[in-house]
Protein backbone atom coordinates (compact mmCIF):
# COMPACT_ATOMS: atom_id res chain seq x y z
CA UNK A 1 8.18 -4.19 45.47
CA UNK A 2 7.30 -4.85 41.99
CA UNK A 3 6.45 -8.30 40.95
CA UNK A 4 8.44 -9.83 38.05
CA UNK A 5 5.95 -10.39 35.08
CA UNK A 6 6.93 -12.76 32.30
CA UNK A 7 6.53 -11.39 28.67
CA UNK A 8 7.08 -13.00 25.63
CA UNK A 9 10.29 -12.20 24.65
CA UNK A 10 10.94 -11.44 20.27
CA UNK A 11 15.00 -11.22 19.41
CA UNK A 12 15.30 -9.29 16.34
CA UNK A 13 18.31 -9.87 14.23
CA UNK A 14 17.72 -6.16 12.44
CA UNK A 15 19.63 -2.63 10.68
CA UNK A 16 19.72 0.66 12.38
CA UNK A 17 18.23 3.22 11.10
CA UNK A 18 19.01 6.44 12.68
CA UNK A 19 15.36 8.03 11.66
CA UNK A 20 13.58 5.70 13.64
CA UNK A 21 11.00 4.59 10.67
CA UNK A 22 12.46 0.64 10.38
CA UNK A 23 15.12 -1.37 11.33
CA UNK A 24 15.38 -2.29 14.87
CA UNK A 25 13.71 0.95 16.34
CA UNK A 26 10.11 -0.27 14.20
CA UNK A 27 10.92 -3.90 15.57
CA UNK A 28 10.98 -2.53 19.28
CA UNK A 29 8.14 -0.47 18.97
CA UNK A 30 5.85 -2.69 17.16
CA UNK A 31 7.00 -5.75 20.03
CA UNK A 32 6.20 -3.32 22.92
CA UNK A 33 2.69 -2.37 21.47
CA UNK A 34 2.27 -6.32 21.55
CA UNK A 35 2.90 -6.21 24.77
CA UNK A 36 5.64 -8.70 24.16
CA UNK A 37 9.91 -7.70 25.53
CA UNK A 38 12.09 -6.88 22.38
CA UNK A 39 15.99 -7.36 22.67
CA UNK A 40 17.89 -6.82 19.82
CA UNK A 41 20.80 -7.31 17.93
CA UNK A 42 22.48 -4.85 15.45
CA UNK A 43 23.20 -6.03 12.19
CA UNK A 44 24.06 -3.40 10.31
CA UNK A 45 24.80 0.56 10.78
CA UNK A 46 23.24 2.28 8.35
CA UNK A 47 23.12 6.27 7.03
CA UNK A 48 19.82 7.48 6.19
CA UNK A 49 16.63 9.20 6.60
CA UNK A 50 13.24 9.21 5.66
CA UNK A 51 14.15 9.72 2.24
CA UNK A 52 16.86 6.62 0.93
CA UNK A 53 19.40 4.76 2.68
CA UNK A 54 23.00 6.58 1.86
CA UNK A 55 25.37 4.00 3.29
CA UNK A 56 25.00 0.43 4.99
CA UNK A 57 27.76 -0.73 7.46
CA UNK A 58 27.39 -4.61 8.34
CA UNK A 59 28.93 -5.48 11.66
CA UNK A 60 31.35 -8.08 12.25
CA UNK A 61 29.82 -11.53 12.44
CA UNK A 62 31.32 -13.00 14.60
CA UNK A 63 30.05 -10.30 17.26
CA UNK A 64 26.36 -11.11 16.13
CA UNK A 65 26.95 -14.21 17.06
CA UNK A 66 28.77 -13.76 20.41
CA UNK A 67 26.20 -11.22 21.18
CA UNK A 68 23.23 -13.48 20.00
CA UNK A 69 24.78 -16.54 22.20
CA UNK A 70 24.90 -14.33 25.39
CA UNK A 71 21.51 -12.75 25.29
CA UNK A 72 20.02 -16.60 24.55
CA UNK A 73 22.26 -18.17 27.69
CA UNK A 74 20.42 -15.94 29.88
CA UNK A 75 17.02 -14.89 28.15
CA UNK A 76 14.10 -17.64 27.08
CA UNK A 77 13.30 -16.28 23.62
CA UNK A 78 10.11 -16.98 22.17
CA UNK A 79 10.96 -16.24 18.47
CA UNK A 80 12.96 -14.90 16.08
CA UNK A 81 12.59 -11.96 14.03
CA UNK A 82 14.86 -10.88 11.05
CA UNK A 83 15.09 -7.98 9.18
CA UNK A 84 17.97 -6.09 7.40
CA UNK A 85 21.00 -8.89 7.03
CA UNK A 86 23.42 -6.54 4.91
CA UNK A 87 26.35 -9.71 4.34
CA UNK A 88 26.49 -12.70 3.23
CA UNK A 89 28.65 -13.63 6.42
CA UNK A 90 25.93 -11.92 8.61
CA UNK A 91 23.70 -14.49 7.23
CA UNK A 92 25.26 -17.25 7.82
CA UNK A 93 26.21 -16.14 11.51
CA UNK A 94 22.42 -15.81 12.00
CA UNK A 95 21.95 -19.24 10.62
CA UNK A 96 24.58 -20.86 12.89
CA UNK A 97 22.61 -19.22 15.75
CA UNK A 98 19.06 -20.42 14.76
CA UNK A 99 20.57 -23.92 14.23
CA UNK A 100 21.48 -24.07 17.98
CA UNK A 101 17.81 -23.30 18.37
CA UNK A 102 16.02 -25.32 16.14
CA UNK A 103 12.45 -25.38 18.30
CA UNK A 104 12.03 -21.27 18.32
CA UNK A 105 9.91 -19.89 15.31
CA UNK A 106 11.73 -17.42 12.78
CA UNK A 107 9.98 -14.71 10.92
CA UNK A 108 12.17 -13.45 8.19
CA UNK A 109 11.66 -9.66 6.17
CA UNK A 110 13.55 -10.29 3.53
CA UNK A 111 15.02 -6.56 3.24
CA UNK A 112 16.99 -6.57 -0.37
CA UNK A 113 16.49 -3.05 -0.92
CA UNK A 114 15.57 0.97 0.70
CA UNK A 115 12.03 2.19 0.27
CA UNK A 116 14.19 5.09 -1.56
CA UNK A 117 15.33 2.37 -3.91
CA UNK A 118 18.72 1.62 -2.59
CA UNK A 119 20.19 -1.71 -3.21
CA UNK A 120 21.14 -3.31 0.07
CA UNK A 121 21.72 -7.20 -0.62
CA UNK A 122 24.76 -8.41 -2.94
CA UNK A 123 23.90 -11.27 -4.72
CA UNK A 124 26.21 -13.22 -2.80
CA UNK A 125 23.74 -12.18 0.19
CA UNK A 126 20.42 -12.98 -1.61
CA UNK A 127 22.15 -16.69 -2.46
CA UNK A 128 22.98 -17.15 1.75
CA UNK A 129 19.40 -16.70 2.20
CA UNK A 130 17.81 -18.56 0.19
CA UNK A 131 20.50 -21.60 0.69
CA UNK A 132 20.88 -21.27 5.02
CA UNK A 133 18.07 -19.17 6.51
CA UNK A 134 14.86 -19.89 4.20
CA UNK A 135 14.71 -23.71 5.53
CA UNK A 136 14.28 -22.14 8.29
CA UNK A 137 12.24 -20.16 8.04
CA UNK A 138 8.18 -20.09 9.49
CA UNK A 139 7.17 -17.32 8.14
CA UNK A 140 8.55 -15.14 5.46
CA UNK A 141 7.16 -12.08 4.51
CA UNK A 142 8.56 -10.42 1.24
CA UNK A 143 6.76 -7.91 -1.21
CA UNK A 144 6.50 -8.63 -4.37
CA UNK A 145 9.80 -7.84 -5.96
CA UNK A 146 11.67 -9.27 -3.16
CA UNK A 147 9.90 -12.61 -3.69
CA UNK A 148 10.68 -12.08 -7.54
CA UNK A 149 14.08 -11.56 -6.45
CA UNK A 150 14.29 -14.37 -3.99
CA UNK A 151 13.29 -17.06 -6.80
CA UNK A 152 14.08 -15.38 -10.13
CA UNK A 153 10.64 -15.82 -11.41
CA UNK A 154 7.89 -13.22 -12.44
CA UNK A 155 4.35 -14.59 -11.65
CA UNK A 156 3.48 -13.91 -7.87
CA UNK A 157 1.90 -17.16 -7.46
CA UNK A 158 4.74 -19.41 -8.96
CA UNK A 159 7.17 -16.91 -6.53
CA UNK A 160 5.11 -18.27 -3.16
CA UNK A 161 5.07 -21.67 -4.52
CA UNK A 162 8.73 -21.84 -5.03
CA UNK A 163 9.58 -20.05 -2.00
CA UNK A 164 7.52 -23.06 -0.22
CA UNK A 165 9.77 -25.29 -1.67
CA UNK A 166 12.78 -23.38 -0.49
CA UNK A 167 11.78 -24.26 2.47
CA UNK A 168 9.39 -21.52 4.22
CA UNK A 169 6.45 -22.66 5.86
CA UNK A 170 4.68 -20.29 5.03
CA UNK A 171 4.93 -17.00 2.65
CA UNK A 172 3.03 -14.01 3.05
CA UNK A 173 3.69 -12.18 -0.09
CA UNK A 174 2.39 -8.34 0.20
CA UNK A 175 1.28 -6.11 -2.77
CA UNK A 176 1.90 -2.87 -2.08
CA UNK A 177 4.67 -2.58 -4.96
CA UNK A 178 2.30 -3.86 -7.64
CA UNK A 179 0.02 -1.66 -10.11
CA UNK A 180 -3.18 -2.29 -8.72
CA UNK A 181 -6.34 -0.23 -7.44
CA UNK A 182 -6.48 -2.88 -4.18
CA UNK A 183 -3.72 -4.12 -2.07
CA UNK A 184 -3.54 -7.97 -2.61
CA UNK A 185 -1.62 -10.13 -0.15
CA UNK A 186 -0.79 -13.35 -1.00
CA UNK A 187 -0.82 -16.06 1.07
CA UNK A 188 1.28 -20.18 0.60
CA UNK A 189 1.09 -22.91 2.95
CA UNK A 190 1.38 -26.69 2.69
CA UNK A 191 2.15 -26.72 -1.20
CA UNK A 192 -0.74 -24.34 -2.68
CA UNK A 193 -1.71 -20.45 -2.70
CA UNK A 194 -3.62 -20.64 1.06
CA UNK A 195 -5.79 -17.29 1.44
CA UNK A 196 -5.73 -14.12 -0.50
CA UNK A 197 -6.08 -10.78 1.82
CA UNK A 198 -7.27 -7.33 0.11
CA UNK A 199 -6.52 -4.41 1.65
CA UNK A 200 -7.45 -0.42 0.94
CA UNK A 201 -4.51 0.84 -0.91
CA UNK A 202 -3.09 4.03 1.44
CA UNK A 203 -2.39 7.59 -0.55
CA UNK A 204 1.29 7.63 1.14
CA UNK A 205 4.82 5.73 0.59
CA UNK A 206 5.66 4.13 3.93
CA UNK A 207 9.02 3.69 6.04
CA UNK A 208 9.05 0.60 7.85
CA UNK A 209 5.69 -1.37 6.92
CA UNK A 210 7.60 -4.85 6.18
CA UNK A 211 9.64 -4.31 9.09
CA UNK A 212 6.39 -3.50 11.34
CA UNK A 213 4.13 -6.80 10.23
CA UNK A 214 6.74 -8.84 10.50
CA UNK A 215 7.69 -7.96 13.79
CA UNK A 216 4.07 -7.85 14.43
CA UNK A 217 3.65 -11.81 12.99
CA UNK A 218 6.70 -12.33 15.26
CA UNK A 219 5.11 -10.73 18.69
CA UNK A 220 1.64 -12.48 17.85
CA UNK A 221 3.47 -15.78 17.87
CA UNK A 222 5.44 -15.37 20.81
CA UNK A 223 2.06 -14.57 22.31
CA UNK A 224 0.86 -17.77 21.57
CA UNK A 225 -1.30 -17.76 18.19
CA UNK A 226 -0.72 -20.05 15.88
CA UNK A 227 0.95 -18.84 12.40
CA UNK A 228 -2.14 -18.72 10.66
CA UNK A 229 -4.20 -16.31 12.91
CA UNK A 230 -0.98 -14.21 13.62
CA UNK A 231 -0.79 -13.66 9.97
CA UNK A 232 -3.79 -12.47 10.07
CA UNK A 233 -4.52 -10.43 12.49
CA UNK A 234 -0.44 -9.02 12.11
CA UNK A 235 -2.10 -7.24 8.84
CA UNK A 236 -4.86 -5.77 10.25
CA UNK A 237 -2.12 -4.26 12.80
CA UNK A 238 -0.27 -2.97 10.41
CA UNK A 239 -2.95 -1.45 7.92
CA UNK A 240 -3.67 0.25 10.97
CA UNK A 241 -0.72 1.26 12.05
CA UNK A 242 -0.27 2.87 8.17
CA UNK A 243 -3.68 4.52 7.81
CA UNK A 244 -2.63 6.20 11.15
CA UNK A 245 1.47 7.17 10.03
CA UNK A 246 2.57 10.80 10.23
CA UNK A 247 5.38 12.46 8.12
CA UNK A 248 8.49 13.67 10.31
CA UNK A 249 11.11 14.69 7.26
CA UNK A 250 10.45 15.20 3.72
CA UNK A 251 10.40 11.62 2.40
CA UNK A 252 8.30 8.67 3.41
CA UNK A 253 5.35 8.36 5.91
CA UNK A 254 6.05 6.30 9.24
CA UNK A 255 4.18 3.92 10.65
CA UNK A 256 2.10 4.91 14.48
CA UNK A 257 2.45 1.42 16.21
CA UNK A 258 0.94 2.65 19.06
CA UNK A 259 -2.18 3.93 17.28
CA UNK A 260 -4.42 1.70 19.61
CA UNK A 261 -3.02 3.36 22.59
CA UNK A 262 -3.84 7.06 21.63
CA UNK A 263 -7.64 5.74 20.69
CA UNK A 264 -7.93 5.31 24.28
CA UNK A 265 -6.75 8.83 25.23
């Protein structure tokens, strides 16, 4: 018979995506390749492809939260990971959950818009997070013009600070949107600009990179690291996991997760 073996277990509050570069289909894979058990719940229904997003459809909140309350009665979660929110009202159904759960980590990707350059938060939405889920939040991970968006300023730095004052414990900022030769991450903790990460700038556009490190800061966590090290070593992941991406359609580059795993083959 087999034996039971306990896994960290990551529930993703996440978007669909029916071409299997982001959303919830990146969170499982990237959660699996951490050896860590992903469950899931759907946010949002989305149309699109490699290319742009064509059509979000938020679900009904109060089935995210009746389907969030019945996967944590029987299921010890280790942490929370959340992507694409779509609704003001989905946000502050995922905020009613995490306030029932106040001792479990959440990693938020702040997902305001498509890779293709679709809008996909309202301002309404963009308000619900900052006010009910970033006081929440451990770590948040938003590129650069998310975390311009978030705060309404311009200058990276004064972005990370703010967003620290919002309430995030800590905000990874990533710099793959900005003009520059090297990819810069930027990382605030306990009231100052922390560490600074450069990374190789990649030729390709990529579908599902802020979904991936998240999830993969998520997994690490659940695994037992501490924030700090899981921020770490979650972008070294995900470089790899880039540097490694194929092209199935005709638009954006996806992420291998499992790179490590065909190394060894």
């Amino acid at each position: 018979m087999p034996q039971n073996r306990a896994r960290p277990i990551v529930l993703s509050f996440s978007g669909h995506d029916p071409s299997g570069g982001a959303g919830i289909q990146a969170d499982i894979e990237t959660v699996i390749s951490h050896h860590c058990h992903s469950v899931g719940v759907i946010t949002a229904l989305t149309e699109q492809n490699t290319q742009n997003v064509k059509k979000l459809l938020p679900q009904n909140p109060n089935d995210i939260t009746s389907q969030a309350e019945t996967l944590l009665s029987d299921l010890p979660v280790d942490v929370f990971k959340i992507g694409l929110i779509g609704h003001h009202d989905t946000a502050a159904a995922i905020a009613s959950i995490l306030d029932q759960h106040p001792n479990i980590p959440v990693v938020l990707d702040p997902v305001l818009a498509a890779g293709g350059g679709t809008n996909l938060a309202s301002a309404d939405l963009v308000k619900a997070i900052v006010d009910v889920l970033l006081p929440k939040t451990t770590v948040l991970t938003p590129n650069s013009e998310e975390a311009r968006k978030l705060t309404g300023l311009t200058d990276l730095t004064e972005c990370g600070l703010k967003l620290l004052e919002l309430g995030c414990q800590f905000v990874l900022i990533t710099g793959t949107h900005e003009d520059t030769a090297v990819v810069s991450n930027l990382l605030f903790h306990d009231g100052r600009l922390w560490e600074t990460y450069h990374w190789d700038r990649l030729p390709a556009s990529y579908h599902g990179s802020g979904c991936t490190l998240a999830s993969s800061i998520a997994s690490l966590i659940a695994q037992g690291l501490a924030a700090l090290p899981a921020i770490k070593e979650a972008q070294e992941y995900t470089w790899n996991a880039l540097s490694d991406g194929f092209q199935p359609g005709n638009g954006q580059h996806i992420p291998n997760r499992f790179f490590w795993l065909e190394e060894t083959t």
